[in-house]
Protein backbone atom coordinates (compact mmCIF):
# COMPACT_ATOMS: atom_id res chain seq x y z
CA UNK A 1 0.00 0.00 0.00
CA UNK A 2 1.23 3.32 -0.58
CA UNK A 3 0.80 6.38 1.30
CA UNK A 4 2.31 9.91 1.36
CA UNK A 5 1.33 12.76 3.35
CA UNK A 6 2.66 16.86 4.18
CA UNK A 7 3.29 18.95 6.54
CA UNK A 8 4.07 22.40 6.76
CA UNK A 9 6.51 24.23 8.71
CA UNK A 10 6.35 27.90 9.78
CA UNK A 11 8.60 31.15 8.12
CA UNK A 12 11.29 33.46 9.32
CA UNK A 13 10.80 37.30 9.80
CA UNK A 14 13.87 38.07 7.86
CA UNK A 15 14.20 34.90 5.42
CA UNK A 16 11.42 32.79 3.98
CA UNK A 17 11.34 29.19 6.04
CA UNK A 18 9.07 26.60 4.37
CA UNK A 19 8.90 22.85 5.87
CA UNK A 20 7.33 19.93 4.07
CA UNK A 21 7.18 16.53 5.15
CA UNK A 22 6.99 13.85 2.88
CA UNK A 23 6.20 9.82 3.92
CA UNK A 24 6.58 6.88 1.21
CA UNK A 25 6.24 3.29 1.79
CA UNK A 26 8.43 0.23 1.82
CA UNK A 27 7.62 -3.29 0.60
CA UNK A 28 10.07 -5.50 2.16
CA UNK A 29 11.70 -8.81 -0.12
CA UNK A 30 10.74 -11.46 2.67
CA UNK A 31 7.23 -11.50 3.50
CA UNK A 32 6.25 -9.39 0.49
CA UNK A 33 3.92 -6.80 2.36
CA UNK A 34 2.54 -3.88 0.83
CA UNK A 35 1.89 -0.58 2.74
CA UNK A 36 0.01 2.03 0.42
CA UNK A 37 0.31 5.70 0.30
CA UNK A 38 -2.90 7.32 2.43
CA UNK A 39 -3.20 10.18 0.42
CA UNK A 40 -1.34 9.83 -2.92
CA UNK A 41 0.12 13.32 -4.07
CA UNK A 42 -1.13 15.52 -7.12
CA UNK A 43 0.49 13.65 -10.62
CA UNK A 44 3.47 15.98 -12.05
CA UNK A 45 1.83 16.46 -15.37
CA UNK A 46 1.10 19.59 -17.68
CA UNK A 47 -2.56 19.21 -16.52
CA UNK A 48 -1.16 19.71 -13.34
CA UNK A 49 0.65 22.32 -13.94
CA UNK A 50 -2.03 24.16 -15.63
CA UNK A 51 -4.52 23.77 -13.09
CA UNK A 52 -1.28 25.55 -10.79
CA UNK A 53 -0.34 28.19 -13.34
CA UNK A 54 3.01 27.38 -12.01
CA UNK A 55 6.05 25.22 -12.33
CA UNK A 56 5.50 21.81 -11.81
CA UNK A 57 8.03 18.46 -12.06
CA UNK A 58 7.15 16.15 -14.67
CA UNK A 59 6.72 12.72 -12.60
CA UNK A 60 7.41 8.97 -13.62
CA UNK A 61 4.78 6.28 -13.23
CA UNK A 62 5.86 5.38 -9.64
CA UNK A 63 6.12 9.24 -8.67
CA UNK A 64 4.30 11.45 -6.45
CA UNK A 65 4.73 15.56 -5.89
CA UNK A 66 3.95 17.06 -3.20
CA UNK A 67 4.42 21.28 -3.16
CA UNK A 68 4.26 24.20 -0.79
CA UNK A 69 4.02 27.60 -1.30
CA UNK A 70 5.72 30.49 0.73
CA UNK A 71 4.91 32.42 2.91
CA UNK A 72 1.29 32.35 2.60
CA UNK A 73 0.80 28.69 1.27
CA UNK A 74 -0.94 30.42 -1.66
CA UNK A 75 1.22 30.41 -5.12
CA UNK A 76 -0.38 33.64 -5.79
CA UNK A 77 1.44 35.40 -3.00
CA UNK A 78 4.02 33.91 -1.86
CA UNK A 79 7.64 33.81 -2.92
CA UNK A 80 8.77 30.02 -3.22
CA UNK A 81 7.09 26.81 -4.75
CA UNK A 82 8.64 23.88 -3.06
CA UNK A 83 8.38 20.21 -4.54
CA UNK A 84 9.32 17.08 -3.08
CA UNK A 85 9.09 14.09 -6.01
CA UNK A 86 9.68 11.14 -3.96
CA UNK A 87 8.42 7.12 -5.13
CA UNK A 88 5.24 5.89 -4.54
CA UNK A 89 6.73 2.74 -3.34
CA UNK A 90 10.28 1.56 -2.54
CA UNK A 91 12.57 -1.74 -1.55
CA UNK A 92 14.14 -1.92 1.78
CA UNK A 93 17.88 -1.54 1.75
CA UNK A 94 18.18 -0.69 -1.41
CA UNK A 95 18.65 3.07 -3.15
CA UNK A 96 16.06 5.38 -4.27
CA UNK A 97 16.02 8.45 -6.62
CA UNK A 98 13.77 11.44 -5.55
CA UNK A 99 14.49 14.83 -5.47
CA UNK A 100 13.42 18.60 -4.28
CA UNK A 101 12.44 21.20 -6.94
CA UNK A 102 12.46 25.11 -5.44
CA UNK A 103 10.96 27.58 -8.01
CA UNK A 104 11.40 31.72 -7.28
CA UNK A 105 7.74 32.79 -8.05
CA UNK A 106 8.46 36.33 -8.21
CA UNK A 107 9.85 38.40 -10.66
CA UNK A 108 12.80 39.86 -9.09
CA UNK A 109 15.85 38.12 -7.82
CA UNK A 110 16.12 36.03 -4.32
CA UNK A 111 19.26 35.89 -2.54
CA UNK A 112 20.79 33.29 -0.29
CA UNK A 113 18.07 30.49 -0.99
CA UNK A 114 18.76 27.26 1.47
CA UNK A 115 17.21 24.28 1.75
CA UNK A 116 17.62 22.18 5.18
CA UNK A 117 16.56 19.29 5.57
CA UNK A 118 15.70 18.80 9.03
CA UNK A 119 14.81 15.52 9.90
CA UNK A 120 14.02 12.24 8.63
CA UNK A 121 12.34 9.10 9.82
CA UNK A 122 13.73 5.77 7.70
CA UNK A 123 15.62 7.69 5.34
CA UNK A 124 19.66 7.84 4.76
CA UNK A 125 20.82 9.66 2.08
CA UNK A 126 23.83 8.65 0.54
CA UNK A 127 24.38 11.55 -2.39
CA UNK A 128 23.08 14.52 -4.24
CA UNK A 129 23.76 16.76 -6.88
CA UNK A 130 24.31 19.57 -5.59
CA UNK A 131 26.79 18.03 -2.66
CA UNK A 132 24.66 18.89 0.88
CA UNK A 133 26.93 20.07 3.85
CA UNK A 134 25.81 17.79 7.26
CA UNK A 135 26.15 20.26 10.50
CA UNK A 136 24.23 18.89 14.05
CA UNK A 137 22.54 16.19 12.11
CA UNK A 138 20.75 18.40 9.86
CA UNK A 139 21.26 18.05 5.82
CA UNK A 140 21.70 21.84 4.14
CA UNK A 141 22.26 22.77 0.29
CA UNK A 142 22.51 26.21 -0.13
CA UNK A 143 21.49 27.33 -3.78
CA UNK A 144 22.53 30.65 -3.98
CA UNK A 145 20.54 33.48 -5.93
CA UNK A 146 17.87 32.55 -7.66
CA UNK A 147 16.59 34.48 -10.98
CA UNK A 148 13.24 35.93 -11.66
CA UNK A 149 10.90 32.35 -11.83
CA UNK A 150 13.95 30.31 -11.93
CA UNK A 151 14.11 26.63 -10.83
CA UNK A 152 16.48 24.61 -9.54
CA UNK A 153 16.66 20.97 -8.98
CA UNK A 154 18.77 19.02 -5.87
CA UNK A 155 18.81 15.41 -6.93
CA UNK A 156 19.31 12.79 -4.00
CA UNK A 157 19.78 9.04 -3.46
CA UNK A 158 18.18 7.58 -0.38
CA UNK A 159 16.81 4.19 0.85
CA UNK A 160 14.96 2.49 4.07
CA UNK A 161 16.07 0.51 6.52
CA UNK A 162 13.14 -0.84 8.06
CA UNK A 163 9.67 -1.79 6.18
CA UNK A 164 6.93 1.17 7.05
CA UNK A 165 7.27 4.57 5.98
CA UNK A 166 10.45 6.67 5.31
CA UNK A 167 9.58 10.30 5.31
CA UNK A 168 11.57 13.93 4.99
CA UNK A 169 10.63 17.08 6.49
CA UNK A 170 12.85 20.02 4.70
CA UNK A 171 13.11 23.69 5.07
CA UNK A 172 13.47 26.25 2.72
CA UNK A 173 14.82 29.93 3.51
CA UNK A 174 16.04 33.02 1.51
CA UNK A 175 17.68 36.11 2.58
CA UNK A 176 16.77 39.07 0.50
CA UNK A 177 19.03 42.05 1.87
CA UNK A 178 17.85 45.95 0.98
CA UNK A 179 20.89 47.34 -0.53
CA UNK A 180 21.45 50.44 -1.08
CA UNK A 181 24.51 52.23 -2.81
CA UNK A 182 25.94 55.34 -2.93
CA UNK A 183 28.37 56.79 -5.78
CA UNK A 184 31.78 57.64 -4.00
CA UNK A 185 33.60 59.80 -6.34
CA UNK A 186 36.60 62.17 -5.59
CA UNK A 187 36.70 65.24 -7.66
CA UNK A 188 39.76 66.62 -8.06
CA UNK A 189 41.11 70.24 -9.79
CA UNK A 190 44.34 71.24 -11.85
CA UNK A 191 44.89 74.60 -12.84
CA UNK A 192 47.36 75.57 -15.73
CA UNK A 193 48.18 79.43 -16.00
CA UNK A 194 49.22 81.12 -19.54
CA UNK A 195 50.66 84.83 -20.49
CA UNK A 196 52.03 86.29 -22.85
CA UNK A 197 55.47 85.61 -22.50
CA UNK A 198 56.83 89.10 -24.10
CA UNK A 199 55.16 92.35 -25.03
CA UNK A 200 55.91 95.85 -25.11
CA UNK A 201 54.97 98.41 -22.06
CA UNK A 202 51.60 99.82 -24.00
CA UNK A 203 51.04 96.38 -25.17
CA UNK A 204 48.03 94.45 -23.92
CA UNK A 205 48.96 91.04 -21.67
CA UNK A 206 46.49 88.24 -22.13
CA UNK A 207 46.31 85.74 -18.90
CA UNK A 208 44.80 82.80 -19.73
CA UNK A 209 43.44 80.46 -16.77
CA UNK A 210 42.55 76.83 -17.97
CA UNK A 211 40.75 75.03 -14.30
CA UNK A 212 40.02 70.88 -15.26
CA UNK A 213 37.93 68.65 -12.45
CA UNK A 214 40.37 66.10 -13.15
CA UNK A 215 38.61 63.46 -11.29
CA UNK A 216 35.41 62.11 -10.79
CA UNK A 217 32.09 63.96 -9.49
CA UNK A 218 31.15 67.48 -9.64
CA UNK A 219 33.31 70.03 -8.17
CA UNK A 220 31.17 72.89 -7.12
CA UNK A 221 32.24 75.96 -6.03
CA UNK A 222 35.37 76.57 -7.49
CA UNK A 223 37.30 79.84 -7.88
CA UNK A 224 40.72 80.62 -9.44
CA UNK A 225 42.37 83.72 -7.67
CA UNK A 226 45.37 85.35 -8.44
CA UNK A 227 47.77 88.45 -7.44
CA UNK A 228 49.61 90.22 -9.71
CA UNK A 229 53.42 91.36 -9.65
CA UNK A 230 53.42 95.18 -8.70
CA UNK A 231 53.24 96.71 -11.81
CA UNK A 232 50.66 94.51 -13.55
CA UNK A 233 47.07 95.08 -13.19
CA UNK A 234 44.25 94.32 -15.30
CA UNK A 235 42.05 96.34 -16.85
CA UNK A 236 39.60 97.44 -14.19
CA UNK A 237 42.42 98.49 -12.53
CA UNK A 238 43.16 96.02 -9.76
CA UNK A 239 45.75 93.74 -8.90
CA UNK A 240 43.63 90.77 -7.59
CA UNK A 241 42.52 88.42 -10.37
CA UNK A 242 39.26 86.01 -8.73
CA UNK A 243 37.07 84.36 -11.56
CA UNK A 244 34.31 82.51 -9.58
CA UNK A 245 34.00 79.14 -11.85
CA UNK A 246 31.11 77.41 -10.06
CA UNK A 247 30.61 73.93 -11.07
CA UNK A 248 32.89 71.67 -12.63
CA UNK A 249 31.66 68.19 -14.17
CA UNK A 250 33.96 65.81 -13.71
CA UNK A 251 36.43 66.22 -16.67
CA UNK A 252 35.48 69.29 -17.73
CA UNK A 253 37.56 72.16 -18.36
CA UNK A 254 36.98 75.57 -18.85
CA UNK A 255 38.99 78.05 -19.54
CA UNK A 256 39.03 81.73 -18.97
CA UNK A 257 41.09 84.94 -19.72
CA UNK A 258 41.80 88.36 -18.37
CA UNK A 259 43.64 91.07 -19.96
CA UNK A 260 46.47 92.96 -18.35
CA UNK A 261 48.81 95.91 -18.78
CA UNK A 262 51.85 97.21 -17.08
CA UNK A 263 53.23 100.37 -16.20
CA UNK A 264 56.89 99.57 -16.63
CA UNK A 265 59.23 97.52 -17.93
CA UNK A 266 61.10 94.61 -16.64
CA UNK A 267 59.95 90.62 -15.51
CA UNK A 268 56.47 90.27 -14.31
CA UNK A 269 55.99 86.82 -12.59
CA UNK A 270 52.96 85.40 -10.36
CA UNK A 271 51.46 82.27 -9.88
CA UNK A 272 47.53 81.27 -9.72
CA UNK A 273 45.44 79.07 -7.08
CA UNK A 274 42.02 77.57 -7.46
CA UNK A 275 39.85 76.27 -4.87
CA UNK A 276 36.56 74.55 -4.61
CA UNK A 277 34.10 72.95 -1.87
CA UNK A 278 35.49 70.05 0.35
CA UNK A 279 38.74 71.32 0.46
CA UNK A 280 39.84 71.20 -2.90
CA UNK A 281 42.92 73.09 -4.18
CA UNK A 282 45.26 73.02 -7.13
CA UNK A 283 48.21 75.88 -7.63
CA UNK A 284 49.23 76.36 -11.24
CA UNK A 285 52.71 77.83 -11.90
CA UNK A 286 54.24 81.33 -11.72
CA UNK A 287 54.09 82.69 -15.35
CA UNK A 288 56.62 85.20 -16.53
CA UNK A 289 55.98 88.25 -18.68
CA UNK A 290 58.85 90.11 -19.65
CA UNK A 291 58.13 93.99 -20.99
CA UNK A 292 60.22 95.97 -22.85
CA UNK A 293 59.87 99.99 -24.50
CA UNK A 294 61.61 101.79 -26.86
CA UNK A 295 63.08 105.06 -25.77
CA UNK A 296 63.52 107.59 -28.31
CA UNK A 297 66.83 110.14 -28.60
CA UNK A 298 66.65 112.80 -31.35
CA UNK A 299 69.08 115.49 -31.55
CA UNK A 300 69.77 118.21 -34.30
CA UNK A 301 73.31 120.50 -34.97
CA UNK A 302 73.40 123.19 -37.09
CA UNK A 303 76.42 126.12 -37.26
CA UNK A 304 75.99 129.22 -35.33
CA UNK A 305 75.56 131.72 -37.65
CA UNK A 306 75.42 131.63 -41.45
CA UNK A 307 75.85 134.81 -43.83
CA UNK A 308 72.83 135.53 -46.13
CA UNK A 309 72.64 134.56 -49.50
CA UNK A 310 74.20 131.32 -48.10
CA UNK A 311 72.56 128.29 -47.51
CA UNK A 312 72.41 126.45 -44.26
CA UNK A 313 71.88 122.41 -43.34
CA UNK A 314 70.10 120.94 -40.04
CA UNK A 315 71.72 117.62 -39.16
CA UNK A 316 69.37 115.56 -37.56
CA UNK A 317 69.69 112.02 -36.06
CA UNK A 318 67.06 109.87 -33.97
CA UNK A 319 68.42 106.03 -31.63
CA UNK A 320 66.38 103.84 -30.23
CA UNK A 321 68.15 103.78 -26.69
CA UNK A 322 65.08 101.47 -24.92
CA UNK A 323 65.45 97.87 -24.64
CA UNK A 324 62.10 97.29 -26.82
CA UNK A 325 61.19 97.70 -30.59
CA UNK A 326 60.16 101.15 -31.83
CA UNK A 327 57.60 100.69 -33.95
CA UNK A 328 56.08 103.19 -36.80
CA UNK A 329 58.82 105.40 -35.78
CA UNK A 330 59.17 109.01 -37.42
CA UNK A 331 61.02 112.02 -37.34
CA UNK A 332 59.40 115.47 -37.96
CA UNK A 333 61.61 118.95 -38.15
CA UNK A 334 59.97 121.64 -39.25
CA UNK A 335 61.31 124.26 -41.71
CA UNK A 336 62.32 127.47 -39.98
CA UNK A 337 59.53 130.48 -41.24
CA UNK A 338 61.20 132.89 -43.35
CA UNK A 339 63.40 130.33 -45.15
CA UNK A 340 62.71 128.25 -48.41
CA UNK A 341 63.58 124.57 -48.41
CA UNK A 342 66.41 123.56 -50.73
CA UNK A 343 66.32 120.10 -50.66
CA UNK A 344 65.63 117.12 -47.89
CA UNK A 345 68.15 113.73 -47.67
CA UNK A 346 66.57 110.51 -49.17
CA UNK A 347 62.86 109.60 -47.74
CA UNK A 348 61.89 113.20 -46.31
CA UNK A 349 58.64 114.59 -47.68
CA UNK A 350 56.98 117.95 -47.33
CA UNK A 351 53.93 118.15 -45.07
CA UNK A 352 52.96 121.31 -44.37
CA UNK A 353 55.41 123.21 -42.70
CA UNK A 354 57.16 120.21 -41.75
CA UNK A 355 59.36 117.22 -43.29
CA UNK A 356 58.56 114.17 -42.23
CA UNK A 357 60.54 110.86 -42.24
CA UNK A 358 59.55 107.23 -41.60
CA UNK A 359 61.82 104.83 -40.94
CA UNK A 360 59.25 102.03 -40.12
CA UNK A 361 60.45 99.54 -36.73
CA UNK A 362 63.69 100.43 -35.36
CA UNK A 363 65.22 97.72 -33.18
CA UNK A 364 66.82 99.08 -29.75
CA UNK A 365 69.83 100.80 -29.99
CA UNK A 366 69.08 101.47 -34.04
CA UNK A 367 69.60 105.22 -35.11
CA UNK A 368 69.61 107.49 -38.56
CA UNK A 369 70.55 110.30 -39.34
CA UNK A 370 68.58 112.75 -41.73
CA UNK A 371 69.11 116.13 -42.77
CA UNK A 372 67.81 119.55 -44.59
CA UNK A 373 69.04 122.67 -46.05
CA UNK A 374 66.83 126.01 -46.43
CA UNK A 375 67.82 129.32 -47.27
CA UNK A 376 67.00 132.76 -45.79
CA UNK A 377 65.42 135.62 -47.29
CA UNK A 378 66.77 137.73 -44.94
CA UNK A 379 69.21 137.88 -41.63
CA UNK A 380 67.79 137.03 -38.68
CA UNK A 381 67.65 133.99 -36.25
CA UNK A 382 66.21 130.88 -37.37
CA UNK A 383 65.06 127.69 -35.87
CA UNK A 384 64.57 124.04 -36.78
CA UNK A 385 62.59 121.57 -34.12
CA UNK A 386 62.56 117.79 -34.57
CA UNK A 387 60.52 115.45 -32.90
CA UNK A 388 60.68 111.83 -33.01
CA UNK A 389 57.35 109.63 -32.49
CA UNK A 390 56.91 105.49 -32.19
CA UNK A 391 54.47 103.03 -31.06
CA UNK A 392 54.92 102.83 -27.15
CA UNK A 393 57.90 105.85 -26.57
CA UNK A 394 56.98 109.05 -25.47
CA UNK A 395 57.51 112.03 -27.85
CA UNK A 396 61.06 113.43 -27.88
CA UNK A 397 62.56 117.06 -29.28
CA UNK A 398 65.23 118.57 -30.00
CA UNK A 399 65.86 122.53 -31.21
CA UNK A 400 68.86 123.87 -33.16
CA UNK A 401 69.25 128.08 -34.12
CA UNK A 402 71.13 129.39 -37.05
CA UNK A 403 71.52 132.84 -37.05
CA UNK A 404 71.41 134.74 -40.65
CA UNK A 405 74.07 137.42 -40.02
CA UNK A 406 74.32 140.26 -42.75
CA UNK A 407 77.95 141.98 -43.88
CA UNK A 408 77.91 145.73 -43.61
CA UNK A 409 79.65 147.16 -46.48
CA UNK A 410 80.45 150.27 -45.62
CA UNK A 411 80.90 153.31 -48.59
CA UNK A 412 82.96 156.54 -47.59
CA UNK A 413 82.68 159.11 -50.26
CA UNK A 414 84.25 162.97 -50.14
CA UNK A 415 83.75 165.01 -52.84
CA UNK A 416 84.20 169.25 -53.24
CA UNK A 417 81.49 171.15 -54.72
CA UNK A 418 84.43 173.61 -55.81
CA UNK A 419 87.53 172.46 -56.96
CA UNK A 420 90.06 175.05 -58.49
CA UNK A 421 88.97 177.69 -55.38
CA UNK A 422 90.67 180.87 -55.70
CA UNK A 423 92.68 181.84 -52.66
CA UNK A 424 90.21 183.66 -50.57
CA UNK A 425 87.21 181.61 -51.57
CA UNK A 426 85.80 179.06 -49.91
CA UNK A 427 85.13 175.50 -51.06
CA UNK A 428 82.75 172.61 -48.95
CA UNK A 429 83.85 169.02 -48.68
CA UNK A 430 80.61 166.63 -48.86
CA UNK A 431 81.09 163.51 -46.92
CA UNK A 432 78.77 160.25 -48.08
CA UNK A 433 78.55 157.23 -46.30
CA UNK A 434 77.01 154.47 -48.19
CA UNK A 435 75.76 151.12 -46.44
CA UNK A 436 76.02 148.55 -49.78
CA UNK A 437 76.69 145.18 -47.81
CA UNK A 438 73.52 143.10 -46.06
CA UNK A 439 74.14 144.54 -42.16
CA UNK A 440 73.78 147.36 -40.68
CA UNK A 441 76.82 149.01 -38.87
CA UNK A 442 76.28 151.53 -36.02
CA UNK A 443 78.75 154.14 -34.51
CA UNK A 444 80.31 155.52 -37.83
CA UNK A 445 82.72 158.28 -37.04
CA UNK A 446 83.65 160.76 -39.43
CA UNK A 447 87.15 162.98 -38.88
CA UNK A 448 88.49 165.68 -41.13
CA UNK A 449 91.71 166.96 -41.47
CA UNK A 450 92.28 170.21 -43.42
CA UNK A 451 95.65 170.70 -45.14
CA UNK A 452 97.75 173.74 -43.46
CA UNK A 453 96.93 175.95 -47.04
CA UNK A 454 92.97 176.12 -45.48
CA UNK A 455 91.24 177.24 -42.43
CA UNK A 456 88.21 175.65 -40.90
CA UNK A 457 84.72 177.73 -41.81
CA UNK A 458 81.59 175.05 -40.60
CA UNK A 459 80.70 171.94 -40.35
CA UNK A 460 76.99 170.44 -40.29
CA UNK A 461 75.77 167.22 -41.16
CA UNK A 462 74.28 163.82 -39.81
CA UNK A 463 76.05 164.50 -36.38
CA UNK A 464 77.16 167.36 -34.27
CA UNK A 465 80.77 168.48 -35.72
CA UNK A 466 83.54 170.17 -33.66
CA UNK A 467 86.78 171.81 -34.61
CA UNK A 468 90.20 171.51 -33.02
CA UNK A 469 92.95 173.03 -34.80
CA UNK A 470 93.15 171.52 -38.03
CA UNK A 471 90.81 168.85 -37.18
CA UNK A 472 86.86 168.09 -37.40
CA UNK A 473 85.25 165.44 -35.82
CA UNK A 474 81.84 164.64 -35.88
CA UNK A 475 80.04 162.48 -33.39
CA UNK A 476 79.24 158.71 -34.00
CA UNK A 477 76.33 158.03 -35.69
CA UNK A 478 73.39 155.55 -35.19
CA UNK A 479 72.73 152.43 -36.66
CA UNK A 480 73.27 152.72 -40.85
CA UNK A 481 71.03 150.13 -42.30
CA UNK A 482 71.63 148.45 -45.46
CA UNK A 483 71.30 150.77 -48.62
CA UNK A 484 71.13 153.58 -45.97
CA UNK A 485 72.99 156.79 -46.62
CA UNK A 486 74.11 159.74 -44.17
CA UNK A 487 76.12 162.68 -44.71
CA UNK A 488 78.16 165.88 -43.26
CA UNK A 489 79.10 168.94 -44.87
CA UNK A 490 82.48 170.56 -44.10
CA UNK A 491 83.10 174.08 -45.44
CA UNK A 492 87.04 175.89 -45.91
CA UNK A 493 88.12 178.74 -47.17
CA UNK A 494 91.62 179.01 -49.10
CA UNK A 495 94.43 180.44 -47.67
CA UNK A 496 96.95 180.04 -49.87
CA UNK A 497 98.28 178.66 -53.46
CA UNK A 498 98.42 174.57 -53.17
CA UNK A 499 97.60 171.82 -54.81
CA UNK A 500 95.85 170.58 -51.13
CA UNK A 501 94.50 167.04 -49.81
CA UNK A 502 91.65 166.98 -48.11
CA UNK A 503 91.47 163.99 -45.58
CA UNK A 504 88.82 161.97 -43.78
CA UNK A 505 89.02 159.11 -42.04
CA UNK A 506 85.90 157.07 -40.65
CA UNK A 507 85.31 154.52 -38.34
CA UNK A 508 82.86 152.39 -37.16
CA UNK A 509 81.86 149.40 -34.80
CA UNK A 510 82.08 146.56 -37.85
CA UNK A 511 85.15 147.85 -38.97
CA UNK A 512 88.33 146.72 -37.88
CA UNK A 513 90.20 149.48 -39.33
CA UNK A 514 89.40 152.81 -40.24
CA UNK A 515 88.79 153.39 -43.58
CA UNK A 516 90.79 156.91 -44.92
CA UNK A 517 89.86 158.96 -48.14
CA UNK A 518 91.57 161.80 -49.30
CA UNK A 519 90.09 164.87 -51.73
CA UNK A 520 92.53 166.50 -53.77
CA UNK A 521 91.67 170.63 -54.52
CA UNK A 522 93.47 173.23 -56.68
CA UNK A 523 94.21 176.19 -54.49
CA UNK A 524 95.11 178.97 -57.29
CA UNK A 525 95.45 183.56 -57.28
């Protein structure tokens, strides 16, 4: 006779427990007795299984199922479908097939699924597949994770001592842990710091800050700050550079730039730092900027003093003396007023009043030199100013005065308005002075001598006149300006029979000597 029956275990709060008990008979060889199964299990067939809407084991002709459901006993809610296939009917002493089939009814994953079996009346087993693990006389296999609706199978070989019933109560359990994770990422920052490595003084500086989150996470807050040499500032007029980033995905980069300008020359160097939240800090290397300037030297010669109706030449030269390139660089010297231009050296053109060179970039410690020539209309003092201009240098000037000088050319004349003069008469003795040259001369001095055959009557003229002895003089004149004339009148009477000589003799401040005409007059009775 066969009979098989279940029981049913209680769960776990934390795991899922299910216990089933299943009882088979034995027929033993001797006596040939029969005990049937009470209550044969459900057959493992797809009618079965339909009817269950669930897994179910496909059974041989001497196999019962019997199944459990956990936690509820219901299929519909519970988590695990439990069969135990075991024979309808079995020899004593000798080995028996059956088997446990645990199906995951859910749709998610259950962890840490163990079945124990823990006890048995009449039954040894011998083997399974998967190996079970024997601790304090209970039998465990633990399955692992099971899959969304996955089964799987633990095969055993068993048999009965004694004829009766040999029966199997086993447990199942899971352990389903709530897991949750965090992302632990670690942003990090690097900071790289450009400028521009040489410029002139007026030259704009470009700073370029490049900030990376070089690891991973967002860095947020994150500012880059930096303080600039003395000297530097940017253009708002500050020293202190601080760019406030924000947030930084991780690997992003951004970059950023701020422009700059000095206010002398020389090596600029500073370094950058960035920060961000948590702590974070990168330093980027001091840059260097090194600033140069041209510096600009003109200077012009010229002579003294030049006579007119001569030309005269301004000799001009301009140097870079500055330690930076002089760009657009040009010379301008203007022509003096009251002189025509003769001619300018090679690249000098007329603008205006001015001539204007270019020589284009001069290199520190370049020069040229440059000249022109003019002529004057007239004496008098003229002037030439040249200035020199370039990208970046301050204006420079420099002045040179030639003075047009005129050459007095002085013209003594004597003549007699009577010439034989009987003895007794009287004869006068004009006296002309004549300025012909391109001066004027000042303080002309006229003296007459009469010979001893006349005697002194008057004497008028341009100056005051007086008489001692033989002797007029007449008192120095004023200035005599170029193609100016002045005169005196002397006046004799004849004393005696002589072929006479009048004489004068005139001075003045140009000349160097005085300058002596004589007058010759036939005396006669």
């Amino acid at each position: 006779m066969n009979k098989h029956s279940i029981c049913i275990g209680a769960g776990l709060v934390l795991g899922a427990m299910l216990v089933g008990c299943s009882t088979t008979s034995t027929v033993s060889k001797d006596n040939n007795e029969v005990v049937r199964e009470s209550e044969p299990a459900p057959k493992s067939d797809n009618k079965s299984a339909n009817l269950w809407g669930h897994y179910s084991p496909r059974l041989g002709a001497n196999e019962s199922a019997s199944r459990m459901a956990f936690p509820t006993g219901d299929p519909k809610s519970s988590a695990l479908l439990v069969h135990q296939v075991m024979p309808n009917e079995v020899r004593k002493g000798q080995d028996f097939d059956f088997s446990y089939h645990i199906t995951n009814l859910t749709n998610a994953e259950l962890q840490n699924v163990m079945v124990m079996m823990n006890s048995a009346t009449n039954l040894e087993v011998s083997d399974s597949e998967p190996s079970g693990a024997m601790s304090d006389g209970t039998m465990s296999w633990a399955m692992g994770d099971f899959g969304p609706r996955q089964t799987k199978v633990i095969e055993l070989t068993g048999s009965a001592e004694d004829v009766g019933f040999a029966s199997d109560c086993i447990t199942v359990s899971y352990n389903n842990f709530l897991c949750a994770t965090v992302k632990v990422v670690e942003p990090a920052l690097a900071l790289n710091k450009t400028a521009t490595a040489a410029a002139l003084k007026c030259d704009q500086i470009t700073l370029v800050y490049t900030v990376k989150n070089s690891g991973s996470g967002a860095a947020t807050g994150v500012v880059i700050e930096d303080t600039l040499p003395n000297g530097m500032m940017t253009d708002a007029g500050s020293r202190s550079v601080r760019i406030p980033v924000g947030t930084l995905a991780a690997g992003e980069t951004r970059a950023f730039k701020v422009f700059a300008t000095t206010s002398d020359t020389g090596t600029f160097e500073s370094p950058a730092f960035a920060s961000a939240d948590g702590g974070l800090e990168a330093d980027a290397d001091a840059t260097t900027t090194v600033i140069t300037a041209p510096e600009l030297e003109v200077a012009v010669e010229c002579s003294d003093s030049q006579f007119l109706g001569r030309n005269f030449t301004y000799n001009y030269s301009i140097e870079n003396v500055g330690d930076g390139v002089a760009n657009t660089s040009t010379a301008s010297a203007s022509i003096p007023a009251g002189t025509t231009l003769v001619r300018a050296s090679s690249g000098g053109r007329v603008v205006g009043s001015n001539v204007v060179w270019d020589f284009g970039a001069m290199n520190a410690g370049a020069s040229k030199n440059f000249s022109m020539t003019v002529a004057a209309s007239t004496i008098g003092r003229y002037s030439s100013t040249v200035t020199g201009n370039a990208s970046c240098a301050d204006s420079v000037s420099d002045r040179c005065t030639t003075e047009v000088k005129g050459i007095p050319a002085i013209l003594l004349e004597v003549v007699d308005i009577v010439d034989p003069v009987e003895v007794g008469q009287e004869t006068t003795y004009v006296i002309t002075v004549t300025n012909q040259g391109t001066a004027a001369d000042t303080d002309i001095q006229i003296v007459g001598t009469l010979p001893a055959e006349q005697s002194f009557v008057s004497a008028t003229g341009a100056t005051s006149g007086s008489i001692s002895g033989k002797t007029v003089t007449f008192a120095p004149s004023g200035s005599l300006a170029p193609g100016a004339s002045i005169s005196w009148r002397i006046t004799v009477r004849a004393d005696a029979e002589a072929d006479s000589r009048f004489r004068v003799e005139m001075t003045s401040a140009r000349l160097t000597e005085p300058v002596i005409e004589t007058e010759a007059t036939n005396l006669y009775e």
